[in-house]
N, C-alpha and C. Protein backbone atom coordinates (compact mmCIF):
# COMPACT_ATOMS: atom_id res chain seq x y z
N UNK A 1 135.23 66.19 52.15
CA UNK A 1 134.35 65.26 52.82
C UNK A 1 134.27 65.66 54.29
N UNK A 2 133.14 65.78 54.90
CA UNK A 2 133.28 66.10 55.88
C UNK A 2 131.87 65.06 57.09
N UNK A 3 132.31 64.18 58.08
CA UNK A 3 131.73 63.85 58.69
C UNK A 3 131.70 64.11 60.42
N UNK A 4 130.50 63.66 60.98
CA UNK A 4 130.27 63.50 62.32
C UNK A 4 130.84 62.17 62.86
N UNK A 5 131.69 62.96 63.68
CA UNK A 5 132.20 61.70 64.79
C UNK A 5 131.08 61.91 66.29
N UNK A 6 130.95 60.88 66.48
CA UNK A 6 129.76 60.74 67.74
C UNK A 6 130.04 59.84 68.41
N UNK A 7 130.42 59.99 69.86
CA UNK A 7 130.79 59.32 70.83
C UNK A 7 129.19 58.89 71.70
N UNK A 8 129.15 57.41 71.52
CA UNK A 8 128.26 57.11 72.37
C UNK A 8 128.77 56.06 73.30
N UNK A 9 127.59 56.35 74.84
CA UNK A 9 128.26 55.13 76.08
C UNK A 9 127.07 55.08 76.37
N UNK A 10 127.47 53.55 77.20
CA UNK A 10 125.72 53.43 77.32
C UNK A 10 126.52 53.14 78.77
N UNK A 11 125.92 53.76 80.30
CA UNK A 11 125.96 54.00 81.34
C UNK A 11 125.09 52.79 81.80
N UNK A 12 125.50 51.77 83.16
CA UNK A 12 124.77 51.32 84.05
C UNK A 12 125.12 51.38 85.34
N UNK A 13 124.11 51.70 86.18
CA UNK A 13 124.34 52.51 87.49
C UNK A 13 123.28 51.31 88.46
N UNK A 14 124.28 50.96 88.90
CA UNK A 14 123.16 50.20 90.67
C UNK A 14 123.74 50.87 91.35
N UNK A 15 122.38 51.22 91.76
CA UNK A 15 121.93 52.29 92.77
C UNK A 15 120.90 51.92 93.91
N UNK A 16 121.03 52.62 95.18
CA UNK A 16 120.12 52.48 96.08
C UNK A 16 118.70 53.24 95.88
N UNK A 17 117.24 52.33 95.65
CA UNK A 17 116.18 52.85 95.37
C UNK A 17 116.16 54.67 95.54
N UNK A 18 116.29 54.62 96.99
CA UNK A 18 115.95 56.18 97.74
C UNK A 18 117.20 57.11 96.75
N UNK A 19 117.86 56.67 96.37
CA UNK A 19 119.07 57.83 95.52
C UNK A 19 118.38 57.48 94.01
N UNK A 20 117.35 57.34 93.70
CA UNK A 20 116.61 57.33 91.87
C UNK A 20 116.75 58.57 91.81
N UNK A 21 115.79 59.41 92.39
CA UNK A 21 115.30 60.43 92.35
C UNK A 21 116.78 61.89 91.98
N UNK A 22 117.82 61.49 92.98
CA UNK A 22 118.61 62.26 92.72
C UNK A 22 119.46 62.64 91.74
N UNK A 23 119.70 60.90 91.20
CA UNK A 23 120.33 60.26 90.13
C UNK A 23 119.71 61.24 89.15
N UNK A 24 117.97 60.99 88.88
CA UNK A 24 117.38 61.44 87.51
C UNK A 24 117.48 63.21 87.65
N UNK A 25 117.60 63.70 88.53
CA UNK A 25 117.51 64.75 88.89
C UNK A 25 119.02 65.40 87.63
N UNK A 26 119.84 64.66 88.45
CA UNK A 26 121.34 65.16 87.98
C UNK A 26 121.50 65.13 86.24
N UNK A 27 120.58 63.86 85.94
CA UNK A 27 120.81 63.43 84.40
C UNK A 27 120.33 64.72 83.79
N UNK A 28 118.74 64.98 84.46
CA UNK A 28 118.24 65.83 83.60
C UNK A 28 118.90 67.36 83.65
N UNK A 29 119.36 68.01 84.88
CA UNK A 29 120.19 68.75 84.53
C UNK A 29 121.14 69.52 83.44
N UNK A 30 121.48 67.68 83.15
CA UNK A 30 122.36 67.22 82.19
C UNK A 30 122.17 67.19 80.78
N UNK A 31 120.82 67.62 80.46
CA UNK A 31 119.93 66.80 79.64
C UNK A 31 119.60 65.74 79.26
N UNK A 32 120.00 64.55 80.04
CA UNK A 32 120.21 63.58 79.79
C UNK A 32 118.71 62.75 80.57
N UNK A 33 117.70 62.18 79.13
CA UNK A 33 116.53 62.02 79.38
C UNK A 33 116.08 60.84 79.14
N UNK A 34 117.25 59.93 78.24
CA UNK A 34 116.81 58.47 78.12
C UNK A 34 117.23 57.77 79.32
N UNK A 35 116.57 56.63 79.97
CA UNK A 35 116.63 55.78 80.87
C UNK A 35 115.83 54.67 80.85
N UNK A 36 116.22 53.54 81.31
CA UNK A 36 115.52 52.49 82.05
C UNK A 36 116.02 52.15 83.53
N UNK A 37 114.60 51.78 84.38
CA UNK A 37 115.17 51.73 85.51
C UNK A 37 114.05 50.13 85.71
N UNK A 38 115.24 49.47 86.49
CA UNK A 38 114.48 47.87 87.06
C UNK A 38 115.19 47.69 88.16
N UNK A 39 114.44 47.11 89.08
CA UNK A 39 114.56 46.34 90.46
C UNK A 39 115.89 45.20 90.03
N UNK A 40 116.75 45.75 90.99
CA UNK A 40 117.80 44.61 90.85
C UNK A 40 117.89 44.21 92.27
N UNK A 41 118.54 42.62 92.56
CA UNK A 41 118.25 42.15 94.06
C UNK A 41 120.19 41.59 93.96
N UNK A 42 120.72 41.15 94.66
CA UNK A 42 122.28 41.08 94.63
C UNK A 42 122.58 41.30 95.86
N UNK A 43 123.92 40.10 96.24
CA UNK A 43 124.57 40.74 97.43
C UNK A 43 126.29 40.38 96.70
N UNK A 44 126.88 41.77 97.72
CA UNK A 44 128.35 41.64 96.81
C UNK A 44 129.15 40.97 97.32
N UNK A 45 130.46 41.16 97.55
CA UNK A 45 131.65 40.52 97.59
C UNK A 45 131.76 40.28 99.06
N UNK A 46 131.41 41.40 99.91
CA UNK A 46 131.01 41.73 101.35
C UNK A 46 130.07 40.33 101.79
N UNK A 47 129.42 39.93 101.42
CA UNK A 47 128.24 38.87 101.49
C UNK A 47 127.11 39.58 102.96
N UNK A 48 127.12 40.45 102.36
CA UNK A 48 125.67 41.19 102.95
C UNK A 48 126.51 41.99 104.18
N UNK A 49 127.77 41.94 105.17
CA UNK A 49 128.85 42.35 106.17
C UNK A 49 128.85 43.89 106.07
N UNK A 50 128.33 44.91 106.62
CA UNK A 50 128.77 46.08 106.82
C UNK A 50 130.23 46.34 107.32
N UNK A 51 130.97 46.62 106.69
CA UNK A 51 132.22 47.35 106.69
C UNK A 51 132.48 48.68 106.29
N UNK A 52 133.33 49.79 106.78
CA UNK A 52 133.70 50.71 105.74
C UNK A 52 134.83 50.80 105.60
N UNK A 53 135.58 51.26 104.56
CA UNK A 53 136.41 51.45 103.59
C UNK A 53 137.25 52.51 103.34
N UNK A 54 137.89 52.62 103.54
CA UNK A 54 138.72 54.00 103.40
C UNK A 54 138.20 55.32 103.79
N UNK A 55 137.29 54.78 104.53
CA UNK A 55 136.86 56.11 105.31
C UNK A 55 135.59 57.10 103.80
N UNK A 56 135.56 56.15 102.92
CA UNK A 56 134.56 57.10 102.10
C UNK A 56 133.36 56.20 101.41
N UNK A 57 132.13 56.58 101.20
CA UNK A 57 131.11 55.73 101.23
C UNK A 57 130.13 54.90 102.23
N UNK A 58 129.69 54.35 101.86
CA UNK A 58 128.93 53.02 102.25
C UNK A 58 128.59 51.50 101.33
N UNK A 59 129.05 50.64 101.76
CA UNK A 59 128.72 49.50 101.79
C UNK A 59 127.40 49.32 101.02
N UNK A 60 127.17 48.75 99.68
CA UNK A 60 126.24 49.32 99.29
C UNK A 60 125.73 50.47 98.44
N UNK A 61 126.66 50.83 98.32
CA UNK A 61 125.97 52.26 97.62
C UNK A 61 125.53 52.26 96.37
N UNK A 62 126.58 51.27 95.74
CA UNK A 62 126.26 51.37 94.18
C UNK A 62 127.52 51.03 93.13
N UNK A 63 127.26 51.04 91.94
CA UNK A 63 128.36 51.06 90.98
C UNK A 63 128.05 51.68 89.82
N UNK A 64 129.19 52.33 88.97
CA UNK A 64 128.85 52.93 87.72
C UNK A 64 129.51 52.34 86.60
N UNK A 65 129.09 51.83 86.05
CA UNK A 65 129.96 51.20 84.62
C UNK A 65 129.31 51.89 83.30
N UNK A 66 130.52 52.13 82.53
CA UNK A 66 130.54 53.24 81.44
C UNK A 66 130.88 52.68 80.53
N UNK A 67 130.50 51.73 79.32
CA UNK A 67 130.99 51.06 78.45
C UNK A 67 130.79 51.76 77.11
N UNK A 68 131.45 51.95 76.08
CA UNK A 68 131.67 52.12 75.02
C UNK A 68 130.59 51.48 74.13
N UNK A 69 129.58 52.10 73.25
CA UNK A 69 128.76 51.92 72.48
C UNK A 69 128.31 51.89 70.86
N UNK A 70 129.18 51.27 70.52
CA UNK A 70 129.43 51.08 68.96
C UNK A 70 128.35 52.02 68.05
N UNK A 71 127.44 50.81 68.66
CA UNK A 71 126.29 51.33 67.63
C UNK A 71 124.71 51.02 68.25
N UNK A 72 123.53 52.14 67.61
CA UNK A 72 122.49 51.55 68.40
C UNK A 72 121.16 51.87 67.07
N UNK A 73 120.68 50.62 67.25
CA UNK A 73 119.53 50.95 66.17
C UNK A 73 118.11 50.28 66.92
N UNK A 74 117.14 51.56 66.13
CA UNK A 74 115.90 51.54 66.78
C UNK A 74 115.13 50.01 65.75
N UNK A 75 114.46 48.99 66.17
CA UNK A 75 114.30 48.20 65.64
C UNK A 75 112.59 49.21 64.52
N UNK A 76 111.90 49.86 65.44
CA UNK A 76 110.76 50.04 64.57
C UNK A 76 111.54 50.53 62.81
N UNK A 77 112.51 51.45 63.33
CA UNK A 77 112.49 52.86 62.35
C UNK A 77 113.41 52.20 61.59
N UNK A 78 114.85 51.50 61.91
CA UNK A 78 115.85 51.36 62.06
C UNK A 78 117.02 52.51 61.74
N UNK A 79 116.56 53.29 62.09
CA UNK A 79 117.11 54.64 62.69
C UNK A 79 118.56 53.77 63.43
N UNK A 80 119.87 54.90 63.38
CA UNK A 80 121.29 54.37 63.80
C UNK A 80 121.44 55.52 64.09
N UNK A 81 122.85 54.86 65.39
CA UNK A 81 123.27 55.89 66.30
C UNK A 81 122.40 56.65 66.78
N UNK A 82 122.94 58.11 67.56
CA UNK A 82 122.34 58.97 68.24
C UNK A 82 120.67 58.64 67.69
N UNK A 83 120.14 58.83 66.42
CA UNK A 83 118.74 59.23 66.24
C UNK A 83 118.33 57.61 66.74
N UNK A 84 118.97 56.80 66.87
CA UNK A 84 118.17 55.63 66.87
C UNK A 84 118.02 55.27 68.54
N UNK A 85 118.60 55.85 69.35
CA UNK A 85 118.26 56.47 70.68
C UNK A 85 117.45 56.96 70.96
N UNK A 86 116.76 58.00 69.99
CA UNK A 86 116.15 58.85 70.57
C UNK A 86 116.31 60.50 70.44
């Protein structure tokens, strides 16, 4: 018996508008060609306060969260996993 193990994550990134471009840049590199991108509005923990931080970054910059993705199905096809991505 022999099967495919397939690791999927589904990535969310807030990001500063002007860094899209670089972001998609890097994905595609990557090959990495699925995305959605939406206007998000938020202020963080800072409550809007410029500070910096250990001397690396900016205030603002962003966050990356990488969560673990069981499973994903395309509702037209109902295509699963990877193909149901895309």
């Amino acid at each position: 018996m022999c099967f495919m193990l397939c690791i999927m994550k589904l990535i969310i990134a807030y990001i500063q508008p002007e860094r899209l471009n670089a972001v998609k840049q890097a994905l595609f590199a990557r090959d990495i060609y699925k995305m959605s991108v939406t206007n998000a509005l938020g202020c963080g923990q800072q409550g809007g306060y410029v500070h910096m931080y250990r001397g690396t970054g900016e205030i603002g910059d962003g966050k990356i969260f990488v969560l673990p993705m069981d499973e994903c199905v395309r509702i037209r096809t109902g295509e699963r996993g990877p193909a149901g991505i895309g």
